[in-house]
PDB file of N, CA and C in Angstrom:
ATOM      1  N   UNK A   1     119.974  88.763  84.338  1.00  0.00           N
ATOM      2  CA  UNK A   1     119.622  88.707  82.920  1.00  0.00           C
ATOM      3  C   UNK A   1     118.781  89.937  82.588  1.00  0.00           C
ATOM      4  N   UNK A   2     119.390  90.555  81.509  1.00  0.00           N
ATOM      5  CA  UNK A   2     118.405  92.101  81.117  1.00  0.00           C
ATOM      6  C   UNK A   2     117.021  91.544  80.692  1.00  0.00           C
ATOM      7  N   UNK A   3     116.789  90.350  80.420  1.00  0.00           N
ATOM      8  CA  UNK A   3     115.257  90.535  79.835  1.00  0.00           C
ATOM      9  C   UNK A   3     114.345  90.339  80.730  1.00  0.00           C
ATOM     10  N   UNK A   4     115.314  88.871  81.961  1.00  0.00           N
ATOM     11  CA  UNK A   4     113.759  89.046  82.899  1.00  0.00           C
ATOM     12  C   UNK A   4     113.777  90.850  83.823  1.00  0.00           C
ATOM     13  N   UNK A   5     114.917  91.655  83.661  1.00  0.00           N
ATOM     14  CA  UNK A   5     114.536  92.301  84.686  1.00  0.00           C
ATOM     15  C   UNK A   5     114.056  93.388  83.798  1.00  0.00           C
ATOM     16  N   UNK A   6     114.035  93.338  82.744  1.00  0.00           N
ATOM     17  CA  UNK A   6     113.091  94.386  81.743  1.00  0.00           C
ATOM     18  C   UNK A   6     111.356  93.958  82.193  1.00  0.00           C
ATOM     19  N   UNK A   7     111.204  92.352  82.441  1.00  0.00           N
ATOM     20  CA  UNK A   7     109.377  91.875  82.097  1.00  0.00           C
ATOM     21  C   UNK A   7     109.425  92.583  83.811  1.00  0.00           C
ATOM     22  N   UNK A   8     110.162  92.714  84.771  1.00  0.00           N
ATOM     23  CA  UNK A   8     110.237  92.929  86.321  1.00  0.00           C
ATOM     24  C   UNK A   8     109.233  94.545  86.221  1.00  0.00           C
ATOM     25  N   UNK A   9     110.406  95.203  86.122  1.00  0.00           N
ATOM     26  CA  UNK A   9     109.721  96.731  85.403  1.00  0.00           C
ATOM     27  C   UNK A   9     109.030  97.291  85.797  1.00  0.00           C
ATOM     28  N   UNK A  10     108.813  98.273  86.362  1.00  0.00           N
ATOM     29  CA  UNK A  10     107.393  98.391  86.425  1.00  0.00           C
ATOM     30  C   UNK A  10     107.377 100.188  86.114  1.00  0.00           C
ATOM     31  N   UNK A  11     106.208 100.189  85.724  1.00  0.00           N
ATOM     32  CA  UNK A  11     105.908 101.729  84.909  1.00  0.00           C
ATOM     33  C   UNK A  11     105.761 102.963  85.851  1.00  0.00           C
ATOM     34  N   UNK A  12     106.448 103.442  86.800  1.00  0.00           N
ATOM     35  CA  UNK A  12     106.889 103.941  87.876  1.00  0.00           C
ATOM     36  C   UNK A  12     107.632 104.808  87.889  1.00  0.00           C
ATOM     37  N   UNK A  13     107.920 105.941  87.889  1.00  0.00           N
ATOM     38  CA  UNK A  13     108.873 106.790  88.084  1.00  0.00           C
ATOM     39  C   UNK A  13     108.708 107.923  88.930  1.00  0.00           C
ATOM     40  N   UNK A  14     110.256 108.181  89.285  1.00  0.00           N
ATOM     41  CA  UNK A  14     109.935 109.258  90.454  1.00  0.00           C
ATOM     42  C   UNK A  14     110.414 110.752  89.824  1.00  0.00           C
ATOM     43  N   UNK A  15     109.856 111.563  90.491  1.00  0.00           N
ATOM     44  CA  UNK A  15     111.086 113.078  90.230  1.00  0.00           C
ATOM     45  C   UNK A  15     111.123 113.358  91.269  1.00  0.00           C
ATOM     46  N   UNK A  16     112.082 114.407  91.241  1.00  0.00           N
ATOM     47  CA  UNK A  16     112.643 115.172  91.974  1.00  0.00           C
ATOM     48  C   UNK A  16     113.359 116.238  91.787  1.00  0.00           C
ATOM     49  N   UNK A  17     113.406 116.983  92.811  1.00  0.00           N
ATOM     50  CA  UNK A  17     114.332 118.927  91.761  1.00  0.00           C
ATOM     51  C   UNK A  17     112.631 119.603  91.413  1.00  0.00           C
ATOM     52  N   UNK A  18     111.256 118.979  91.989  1.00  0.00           N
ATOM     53  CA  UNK A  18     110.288 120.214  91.554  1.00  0.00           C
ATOM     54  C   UNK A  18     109.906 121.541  92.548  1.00  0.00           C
ATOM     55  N   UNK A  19     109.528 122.211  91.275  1.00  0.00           N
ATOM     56  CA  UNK A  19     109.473 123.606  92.588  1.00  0.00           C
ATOM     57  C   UNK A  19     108.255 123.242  93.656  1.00  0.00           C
ATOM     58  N   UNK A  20     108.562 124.049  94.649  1.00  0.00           N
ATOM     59  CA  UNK A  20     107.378 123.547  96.347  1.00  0.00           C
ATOM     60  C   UNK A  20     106.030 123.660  95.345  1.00  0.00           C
ATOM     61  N   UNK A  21     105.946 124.923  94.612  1.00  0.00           N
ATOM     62  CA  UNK A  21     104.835 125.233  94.083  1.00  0.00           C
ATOM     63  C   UNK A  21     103.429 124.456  92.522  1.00  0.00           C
ATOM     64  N   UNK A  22     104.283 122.774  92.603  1.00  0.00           N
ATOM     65  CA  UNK A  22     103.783 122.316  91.549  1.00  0.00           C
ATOM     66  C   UNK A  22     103.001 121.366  91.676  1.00  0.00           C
ATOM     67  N   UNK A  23     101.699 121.639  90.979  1.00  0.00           N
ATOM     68  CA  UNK A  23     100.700 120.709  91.154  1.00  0.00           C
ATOM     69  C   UNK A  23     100.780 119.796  90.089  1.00  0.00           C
ATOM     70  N   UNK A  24      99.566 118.490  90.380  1.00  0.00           N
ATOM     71  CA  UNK A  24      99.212 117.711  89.572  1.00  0.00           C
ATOM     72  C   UNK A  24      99.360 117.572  88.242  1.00  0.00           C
ATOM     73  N   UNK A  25      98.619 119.073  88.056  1.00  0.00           N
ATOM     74  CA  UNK A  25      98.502 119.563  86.597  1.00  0.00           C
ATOM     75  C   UNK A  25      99.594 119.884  85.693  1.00  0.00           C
ATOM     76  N   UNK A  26     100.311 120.464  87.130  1.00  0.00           N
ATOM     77  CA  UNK A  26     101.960 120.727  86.073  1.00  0.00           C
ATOM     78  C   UNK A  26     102.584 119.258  85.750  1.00  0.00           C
ATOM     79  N   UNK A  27     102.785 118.184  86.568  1.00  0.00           N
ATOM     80  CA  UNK A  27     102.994 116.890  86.069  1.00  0.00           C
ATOM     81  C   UNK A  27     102.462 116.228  84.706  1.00  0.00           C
ATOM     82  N   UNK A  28     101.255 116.527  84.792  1.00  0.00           N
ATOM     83  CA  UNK A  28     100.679 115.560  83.639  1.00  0.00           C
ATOM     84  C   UNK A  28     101.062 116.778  82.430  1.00  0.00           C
ATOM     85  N   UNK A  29     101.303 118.023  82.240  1.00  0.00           N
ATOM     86  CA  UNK A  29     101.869 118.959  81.199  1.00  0.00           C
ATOM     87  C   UNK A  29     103.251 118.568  81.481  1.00  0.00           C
ATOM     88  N   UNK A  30     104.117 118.208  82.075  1.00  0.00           N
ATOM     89  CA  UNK A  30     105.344 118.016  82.032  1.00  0.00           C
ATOM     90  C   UNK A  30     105.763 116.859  81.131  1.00  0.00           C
ATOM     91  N   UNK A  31     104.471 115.840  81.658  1.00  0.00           N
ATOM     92  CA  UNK A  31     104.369 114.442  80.299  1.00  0.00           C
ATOM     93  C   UNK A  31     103.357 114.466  80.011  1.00  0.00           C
ATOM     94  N   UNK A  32     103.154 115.133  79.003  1.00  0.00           N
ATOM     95  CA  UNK A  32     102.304 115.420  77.804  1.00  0.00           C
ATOM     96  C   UNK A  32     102.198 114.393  76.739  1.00  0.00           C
ATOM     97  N   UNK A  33     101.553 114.156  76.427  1.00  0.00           N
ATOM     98  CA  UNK A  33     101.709 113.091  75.291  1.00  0.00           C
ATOM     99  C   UNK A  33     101.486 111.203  76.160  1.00  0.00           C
ATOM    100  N   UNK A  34     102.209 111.290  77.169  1.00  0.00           N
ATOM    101  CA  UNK A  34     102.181 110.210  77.996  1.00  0.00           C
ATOM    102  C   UNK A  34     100.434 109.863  78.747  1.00  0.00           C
ATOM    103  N   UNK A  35     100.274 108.163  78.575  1.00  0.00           N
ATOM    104  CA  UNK A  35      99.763 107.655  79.478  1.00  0.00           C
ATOM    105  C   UNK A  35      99.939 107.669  80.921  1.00  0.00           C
ATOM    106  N   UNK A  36      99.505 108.430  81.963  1.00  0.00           N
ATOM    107  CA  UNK A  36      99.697 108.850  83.266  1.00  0.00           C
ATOM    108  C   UNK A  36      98.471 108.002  83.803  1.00  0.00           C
ATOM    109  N   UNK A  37      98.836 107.410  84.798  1.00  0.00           N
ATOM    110  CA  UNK A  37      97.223 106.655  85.853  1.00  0.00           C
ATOM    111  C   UNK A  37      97.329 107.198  86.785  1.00  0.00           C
ATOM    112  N   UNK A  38      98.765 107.520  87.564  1.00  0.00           N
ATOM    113  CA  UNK A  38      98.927 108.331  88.982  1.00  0.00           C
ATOM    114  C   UNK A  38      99.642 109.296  88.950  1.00  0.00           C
ATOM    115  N   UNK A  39      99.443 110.194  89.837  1.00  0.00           N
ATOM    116  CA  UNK A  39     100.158 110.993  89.977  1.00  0.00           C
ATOM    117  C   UNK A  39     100.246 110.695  91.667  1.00  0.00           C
ATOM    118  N   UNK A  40     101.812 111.075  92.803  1.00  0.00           N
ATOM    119  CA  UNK A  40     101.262 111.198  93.767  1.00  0.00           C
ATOM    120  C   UNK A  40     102.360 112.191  94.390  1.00  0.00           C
ATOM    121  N   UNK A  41     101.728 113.430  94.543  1.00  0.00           N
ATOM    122  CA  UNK A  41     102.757 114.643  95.436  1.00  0.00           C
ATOM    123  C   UNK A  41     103.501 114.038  96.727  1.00  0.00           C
ATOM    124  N   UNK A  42     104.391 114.352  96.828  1.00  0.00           N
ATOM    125  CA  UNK A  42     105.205 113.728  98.066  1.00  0.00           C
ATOM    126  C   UNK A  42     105.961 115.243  99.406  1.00  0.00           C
ATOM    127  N   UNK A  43     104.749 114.762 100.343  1.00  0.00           N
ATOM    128  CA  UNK A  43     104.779 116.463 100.953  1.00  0.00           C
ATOM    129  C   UNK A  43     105.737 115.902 102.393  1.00  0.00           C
ATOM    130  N   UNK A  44     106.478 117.085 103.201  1.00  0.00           N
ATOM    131  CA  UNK A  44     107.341 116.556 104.447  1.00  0.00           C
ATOM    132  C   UNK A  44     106.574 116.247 105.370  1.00  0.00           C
ATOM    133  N   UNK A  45     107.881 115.614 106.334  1.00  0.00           N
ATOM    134  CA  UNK A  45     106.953 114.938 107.453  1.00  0.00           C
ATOM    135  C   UNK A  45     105.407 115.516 107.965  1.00  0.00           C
ATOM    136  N   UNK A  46     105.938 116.860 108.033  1.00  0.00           N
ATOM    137  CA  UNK A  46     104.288 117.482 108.933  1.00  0.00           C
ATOM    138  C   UNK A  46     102.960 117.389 107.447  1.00  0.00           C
ATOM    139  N   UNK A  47     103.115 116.626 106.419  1.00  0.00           N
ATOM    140  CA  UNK A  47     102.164 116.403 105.826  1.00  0.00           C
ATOM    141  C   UNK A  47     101.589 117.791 105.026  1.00  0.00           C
ATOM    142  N   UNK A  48     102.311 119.176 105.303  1.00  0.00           N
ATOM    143  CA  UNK A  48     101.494 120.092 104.855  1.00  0.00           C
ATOM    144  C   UNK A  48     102.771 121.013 103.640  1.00  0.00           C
ATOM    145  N   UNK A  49     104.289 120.643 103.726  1.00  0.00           N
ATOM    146  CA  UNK A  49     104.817 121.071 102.847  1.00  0.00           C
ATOM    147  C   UNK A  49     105.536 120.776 101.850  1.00  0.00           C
ATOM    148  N   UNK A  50     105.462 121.103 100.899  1.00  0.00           N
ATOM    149  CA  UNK A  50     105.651 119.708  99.451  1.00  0.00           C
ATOM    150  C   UNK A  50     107.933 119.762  99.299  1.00  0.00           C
ATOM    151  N   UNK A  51     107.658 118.404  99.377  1.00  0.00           N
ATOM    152  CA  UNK A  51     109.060 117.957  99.463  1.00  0.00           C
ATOM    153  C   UNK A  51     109.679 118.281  98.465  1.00  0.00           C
ATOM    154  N   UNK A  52     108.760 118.931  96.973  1.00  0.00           N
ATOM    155  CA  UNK A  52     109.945 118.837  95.801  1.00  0.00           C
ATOM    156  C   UNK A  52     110.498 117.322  94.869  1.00  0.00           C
ATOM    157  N   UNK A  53     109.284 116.395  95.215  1.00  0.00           N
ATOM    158  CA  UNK A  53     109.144 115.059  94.849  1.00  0.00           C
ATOM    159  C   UNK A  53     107.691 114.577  94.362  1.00  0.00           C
ATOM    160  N   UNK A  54     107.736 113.621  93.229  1.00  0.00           N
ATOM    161  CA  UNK A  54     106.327 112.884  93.260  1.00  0.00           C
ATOM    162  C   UNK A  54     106.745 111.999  92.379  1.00  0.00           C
ATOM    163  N   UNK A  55     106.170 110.574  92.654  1.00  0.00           N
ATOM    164  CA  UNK A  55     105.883 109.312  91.956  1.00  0.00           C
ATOM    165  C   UNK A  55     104.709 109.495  90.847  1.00  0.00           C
ATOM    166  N   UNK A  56     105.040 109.074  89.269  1.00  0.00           N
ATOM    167  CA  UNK A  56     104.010 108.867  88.462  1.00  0.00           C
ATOM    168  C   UNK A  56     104.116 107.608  87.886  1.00  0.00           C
ATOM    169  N   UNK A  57     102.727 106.733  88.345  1.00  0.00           N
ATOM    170  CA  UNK A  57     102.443 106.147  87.249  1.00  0.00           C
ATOM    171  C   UNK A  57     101.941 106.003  86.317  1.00  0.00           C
ATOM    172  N   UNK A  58     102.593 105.396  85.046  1.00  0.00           N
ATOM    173  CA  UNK A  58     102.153 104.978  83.361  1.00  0.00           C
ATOM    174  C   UNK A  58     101.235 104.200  82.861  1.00  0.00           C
ATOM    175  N   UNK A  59     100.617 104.127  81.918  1.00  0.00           N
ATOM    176  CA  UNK A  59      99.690 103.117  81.914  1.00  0.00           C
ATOM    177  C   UNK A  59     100.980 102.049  80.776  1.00  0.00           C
ATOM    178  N   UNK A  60     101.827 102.063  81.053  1.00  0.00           N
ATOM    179  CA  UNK A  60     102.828 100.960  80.280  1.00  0.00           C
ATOM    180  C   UNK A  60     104.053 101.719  80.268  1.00  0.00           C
ATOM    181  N   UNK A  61     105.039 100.448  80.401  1.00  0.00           N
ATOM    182  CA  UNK A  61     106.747 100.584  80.541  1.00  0.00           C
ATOM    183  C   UNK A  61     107.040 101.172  79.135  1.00  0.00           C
ATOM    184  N   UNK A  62     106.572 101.341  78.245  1.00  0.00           N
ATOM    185  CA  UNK A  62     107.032 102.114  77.235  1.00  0.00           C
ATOM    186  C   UNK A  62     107.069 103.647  77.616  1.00  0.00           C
ATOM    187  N   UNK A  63     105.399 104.310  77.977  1.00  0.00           N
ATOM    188  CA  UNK A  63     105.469 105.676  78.087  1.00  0.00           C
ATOM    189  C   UNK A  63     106.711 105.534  79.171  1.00  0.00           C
ATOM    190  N   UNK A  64     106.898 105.006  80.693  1.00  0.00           N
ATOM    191  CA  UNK A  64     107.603 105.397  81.859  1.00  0.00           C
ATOM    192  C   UNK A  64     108.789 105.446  81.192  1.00  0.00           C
ATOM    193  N   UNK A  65     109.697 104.495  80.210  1.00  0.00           N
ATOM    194  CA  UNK A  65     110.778 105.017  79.103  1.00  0.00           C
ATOM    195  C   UNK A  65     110.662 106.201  78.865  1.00  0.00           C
ATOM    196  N   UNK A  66     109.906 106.973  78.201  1.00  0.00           N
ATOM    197  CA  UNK A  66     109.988 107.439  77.217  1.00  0.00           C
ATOM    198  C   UNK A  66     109.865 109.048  78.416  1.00  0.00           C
ATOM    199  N   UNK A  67     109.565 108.894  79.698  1.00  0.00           N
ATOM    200  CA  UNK A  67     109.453 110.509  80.967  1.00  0.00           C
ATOM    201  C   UNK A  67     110.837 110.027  81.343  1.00  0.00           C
ATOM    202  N   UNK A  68     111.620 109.069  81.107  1.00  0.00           N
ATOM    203  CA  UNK A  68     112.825 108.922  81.965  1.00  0.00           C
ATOM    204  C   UNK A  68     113.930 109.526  80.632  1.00  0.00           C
ATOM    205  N   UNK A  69     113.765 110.413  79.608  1.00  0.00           N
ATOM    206  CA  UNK A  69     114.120 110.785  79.072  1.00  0.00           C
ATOM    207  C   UNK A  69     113.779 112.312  79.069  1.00  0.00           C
ATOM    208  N   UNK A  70     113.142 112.547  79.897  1.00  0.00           N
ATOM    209  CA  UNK A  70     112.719 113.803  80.335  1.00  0.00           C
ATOM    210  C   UNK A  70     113.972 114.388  81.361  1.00  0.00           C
ATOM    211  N   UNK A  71     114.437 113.675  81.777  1.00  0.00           N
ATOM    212  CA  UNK A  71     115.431 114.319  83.015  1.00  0.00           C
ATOM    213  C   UNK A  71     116.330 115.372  82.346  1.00  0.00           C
ATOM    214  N   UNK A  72     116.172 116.321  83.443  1.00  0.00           N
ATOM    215  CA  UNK A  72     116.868 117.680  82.794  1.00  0.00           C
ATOM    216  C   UNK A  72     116.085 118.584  82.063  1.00  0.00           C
ATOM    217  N   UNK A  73     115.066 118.328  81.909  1.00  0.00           N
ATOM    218  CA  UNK A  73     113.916 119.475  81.494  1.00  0.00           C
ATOM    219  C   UNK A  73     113.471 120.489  82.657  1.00  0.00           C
ATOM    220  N   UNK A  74     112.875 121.295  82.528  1.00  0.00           N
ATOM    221  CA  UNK A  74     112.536 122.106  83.678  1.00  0.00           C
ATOM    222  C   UNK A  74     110.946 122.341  83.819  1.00  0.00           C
ATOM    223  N   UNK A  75     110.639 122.543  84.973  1.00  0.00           N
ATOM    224  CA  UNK A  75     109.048 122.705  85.387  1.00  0.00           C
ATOM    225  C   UNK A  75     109.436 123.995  85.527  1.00  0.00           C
ATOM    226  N   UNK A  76     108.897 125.322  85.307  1.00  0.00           N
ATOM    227  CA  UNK A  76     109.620 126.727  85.797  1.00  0.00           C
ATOM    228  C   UNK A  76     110.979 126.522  85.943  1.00  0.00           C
ATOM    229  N   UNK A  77     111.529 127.490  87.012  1.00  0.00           N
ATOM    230  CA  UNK A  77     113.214 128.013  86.883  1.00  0.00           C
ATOM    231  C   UNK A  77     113.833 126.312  87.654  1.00  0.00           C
ATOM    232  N   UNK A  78     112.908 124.970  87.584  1.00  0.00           N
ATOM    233  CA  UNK A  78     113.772 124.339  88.403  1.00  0.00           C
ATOM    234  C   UNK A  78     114.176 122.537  87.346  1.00  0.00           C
ATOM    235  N   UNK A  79     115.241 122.766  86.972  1.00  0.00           N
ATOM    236  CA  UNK A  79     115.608 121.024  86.547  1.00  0.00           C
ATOM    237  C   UNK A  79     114.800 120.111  86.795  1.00  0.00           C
ATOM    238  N   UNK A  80     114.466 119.290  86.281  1.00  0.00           N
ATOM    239  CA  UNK A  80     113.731 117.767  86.824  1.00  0.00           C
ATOM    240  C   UNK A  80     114.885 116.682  86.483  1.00  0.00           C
ATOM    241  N   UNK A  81     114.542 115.733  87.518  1.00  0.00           N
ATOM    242  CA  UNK A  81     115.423 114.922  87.892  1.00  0.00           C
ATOM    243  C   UNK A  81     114.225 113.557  87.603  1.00  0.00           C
ATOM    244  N   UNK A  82     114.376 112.666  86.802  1.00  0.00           N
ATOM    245  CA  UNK A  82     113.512 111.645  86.470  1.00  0.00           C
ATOM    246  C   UNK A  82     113.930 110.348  86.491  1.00  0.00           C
ATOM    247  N   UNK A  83     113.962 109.518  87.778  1.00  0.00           N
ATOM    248  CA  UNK A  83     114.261 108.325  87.942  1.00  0.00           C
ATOM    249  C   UNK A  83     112.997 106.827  87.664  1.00  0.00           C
ATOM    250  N   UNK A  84     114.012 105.930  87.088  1.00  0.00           N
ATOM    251  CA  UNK A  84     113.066 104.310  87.419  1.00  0.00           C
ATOM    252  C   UNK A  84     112.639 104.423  88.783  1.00  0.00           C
ATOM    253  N   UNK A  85     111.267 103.837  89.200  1.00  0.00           N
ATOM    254  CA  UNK A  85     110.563 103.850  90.506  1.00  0.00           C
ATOM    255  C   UNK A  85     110.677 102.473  90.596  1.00  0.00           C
ATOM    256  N   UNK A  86     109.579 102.149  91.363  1.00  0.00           N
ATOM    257  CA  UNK A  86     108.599 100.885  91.533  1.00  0.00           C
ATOM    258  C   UNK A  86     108.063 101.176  93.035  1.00  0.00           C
ATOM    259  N   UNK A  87     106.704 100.453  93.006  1.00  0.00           N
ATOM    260  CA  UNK A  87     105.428 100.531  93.921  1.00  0.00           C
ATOM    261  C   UNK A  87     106.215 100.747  95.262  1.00  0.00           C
ATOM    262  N   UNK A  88     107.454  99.799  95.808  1.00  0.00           N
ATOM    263  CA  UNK A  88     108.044  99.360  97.006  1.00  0.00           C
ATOM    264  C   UNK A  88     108.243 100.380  97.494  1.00  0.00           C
ATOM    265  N   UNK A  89     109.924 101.229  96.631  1.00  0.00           N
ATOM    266  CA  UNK A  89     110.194 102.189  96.850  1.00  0.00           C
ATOM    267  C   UNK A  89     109.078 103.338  97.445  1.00  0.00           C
ATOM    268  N   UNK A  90     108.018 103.269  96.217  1.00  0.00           N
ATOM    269  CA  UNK A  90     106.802 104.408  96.529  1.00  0.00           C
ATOM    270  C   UNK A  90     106.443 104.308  97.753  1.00  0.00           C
ATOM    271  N   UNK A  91     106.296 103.299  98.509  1.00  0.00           N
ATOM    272  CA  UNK A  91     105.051 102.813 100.125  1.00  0.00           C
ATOM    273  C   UNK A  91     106.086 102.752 100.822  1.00  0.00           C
ATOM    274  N   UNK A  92     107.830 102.798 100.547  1.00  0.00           N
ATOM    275  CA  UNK A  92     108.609 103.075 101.748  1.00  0.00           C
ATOM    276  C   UNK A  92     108.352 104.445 101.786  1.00  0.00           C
ATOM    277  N   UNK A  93     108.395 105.198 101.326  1.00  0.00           N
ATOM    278  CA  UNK A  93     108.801 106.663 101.900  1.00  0.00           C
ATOM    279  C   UNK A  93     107.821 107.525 101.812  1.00  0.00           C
ATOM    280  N   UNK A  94     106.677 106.516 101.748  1.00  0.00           N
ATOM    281  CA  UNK A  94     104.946 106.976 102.289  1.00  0.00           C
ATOM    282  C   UNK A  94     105.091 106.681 103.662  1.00  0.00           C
ATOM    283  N   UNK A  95     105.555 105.865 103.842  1.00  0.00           N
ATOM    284  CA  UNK A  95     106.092 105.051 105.560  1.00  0.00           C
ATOM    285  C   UNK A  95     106.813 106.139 106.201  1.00  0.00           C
ATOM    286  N   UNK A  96     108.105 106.221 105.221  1.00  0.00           N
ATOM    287  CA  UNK A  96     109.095 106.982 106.140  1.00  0.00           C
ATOM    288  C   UNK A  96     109.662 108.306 106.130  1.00  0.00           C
ATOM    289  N   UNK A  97     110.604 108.912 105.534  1.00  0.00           N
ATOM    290  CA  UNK A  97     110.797 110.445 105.203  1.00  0.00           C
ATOM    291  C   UNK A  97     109.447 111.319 104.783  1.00  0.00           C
ATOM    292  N   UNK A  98     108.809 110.774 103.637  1.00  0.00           N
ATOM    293  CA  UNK A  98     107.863 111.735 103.234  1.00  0.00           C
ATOM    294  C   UNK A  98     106.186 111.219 103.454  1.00  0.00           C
ATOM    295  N   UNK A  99     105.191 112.170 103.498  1.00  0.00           N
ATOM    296  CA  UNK A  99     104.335 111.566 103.633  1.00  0.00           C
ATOM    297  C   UNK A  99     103.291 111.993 102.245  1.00  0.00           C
ATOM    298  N   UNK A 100     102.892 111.295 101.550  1.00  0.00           N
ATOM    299  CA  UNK A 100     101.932 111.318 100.330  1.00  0.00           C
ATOM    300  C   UNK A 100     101.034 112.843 100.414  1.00  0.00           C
ATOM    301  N   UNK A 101     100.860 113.051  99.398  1.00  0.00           N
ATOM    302  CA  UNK A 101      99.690 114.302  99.676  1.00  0.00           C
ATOM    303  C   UNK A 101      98.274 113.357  99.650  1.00  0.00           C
ATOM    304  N   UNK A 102      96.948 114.230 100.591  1.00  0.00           N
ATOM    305  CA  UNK A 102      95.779 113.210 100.303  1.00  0.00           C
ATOM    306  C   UNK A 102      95.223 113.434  99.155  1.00  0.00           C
ATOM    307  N   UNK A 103      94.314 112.461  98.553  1.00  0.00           N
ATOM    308  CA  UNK A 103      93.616 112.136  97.727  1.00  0.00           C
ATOM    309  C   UNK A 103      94.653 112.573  96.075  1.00  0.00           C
ATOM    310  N   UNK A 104      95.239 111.500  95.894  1.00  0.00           N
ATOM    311  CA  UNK A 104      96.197 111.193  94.308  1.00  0.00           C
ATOM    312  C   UNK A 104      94.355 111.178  93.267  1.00  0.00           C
ATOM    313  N   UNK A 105      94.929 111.685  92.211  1.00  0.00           N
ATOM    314  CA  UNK A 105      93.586 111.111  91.304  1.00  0.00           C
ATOM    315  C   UNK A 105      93.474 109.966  90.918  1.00  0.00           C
ATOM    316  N   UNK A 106      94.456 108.905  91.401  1.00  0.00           N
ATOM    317  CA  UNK A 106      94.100 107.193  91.057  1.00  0.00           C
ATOM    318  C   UNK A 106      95.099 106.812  91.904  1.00  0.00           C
ATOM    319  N   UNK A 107      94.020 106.142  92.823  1.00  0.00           N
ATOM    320  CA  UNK A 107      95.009 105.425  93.723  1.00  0.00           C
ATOM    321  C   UNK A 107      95.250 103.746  93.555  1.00  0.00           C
ATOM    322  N   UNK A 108      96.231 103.347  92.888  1.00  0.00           N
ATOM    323  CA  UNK A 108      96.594 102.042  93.542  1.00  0.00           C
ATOM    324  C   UNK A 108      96.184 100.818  94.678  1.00  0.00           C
ATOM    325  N   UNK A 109      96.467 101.732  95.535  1.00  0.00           N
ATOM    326  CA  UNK A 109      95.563 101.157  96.924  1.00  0.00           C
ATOM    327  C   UNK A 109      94.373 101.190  97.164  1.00  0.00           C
ATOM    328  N   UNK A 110      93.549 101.698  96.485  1.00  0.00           N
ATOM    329  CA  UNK A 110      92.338 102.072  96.836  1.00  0.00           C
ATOM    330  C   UNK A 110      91.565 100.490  96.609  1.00  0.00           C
ATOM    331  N   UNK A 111      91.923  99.431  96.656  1.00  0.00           N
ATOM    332  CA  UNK A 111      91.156  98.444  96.823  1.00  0.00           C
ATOM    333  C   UNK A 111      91.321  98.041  98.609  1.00  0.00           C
ATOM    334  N   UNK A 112      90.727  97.227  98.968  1.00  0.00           N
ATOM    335  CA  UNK A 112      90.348  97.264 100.622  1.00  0.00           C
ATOM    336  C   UNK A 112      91.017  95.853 100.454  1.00  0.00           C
ATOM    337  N   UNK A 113      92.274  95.459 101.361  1.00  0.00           N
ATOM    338  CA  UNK A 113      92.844  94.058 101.484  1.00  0.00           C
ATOM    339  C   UNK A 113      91.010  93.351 101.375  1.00  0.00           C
ATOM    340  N   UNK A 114      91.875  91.782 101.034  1.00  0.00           N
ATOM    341  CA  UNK A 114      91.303  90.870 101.039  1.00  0.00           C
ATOM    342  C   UNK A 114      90.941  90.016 102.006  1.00  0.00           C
TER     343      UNK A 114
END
């Protein structure tokens, strides 16, 4: 059913297609105008070279709409590629192919299990 998997949702999105050379800053100018809470660079296995990927989250499923209409814009000479995320996806491939850059400016996790 489209509506429960619209309330499912979650304000998440990934890119991909960015140049090695793009920071934080170029993200949150890329969605301009948008509510951003995370940003998180997604660097290769050895942790020190940027994959050309990062997860942002929205502060609501409206703005994450409204960057998934961004696809095909460019950061410099390179396309962006702007997919639906969610958290799961994000902490698999913190796990596996890629490893997070340290310190995101809002982390999610940053509460200590219970």
């Amino acid at each position: 059913n489209a509506a429960n998997n619209s309330k499912n949702k979650e304000a998440i999105v990934m890119c991909r297609g960015l140049p090695f050379s793009t920071t934080e800053d170029d993200i949150y100018n890329f969605f301009f105008g948008l509510n951003i809470t995370t940003v998180q660079m997604v660097f290769d296995t050895d942790g020190k070279r940027p994959a050309g990927k990062c997860f942002v989250e929205f502060a609501s499923t409206a703005d994450s709409d409204k960057a998934l209409k961004k696809f095909g814009e460019k950061i410099g000479p390179r396309y962006v590629e702007v997919f639906q995320s969610n958290k799961k996806y994000w902490y698999e491939r913190e796990m596996g192919e890629g490893m997070m850059a340290p310190g995101p400016r809002s982390d999610p996790r940053a509460d200590p299990p219970r």
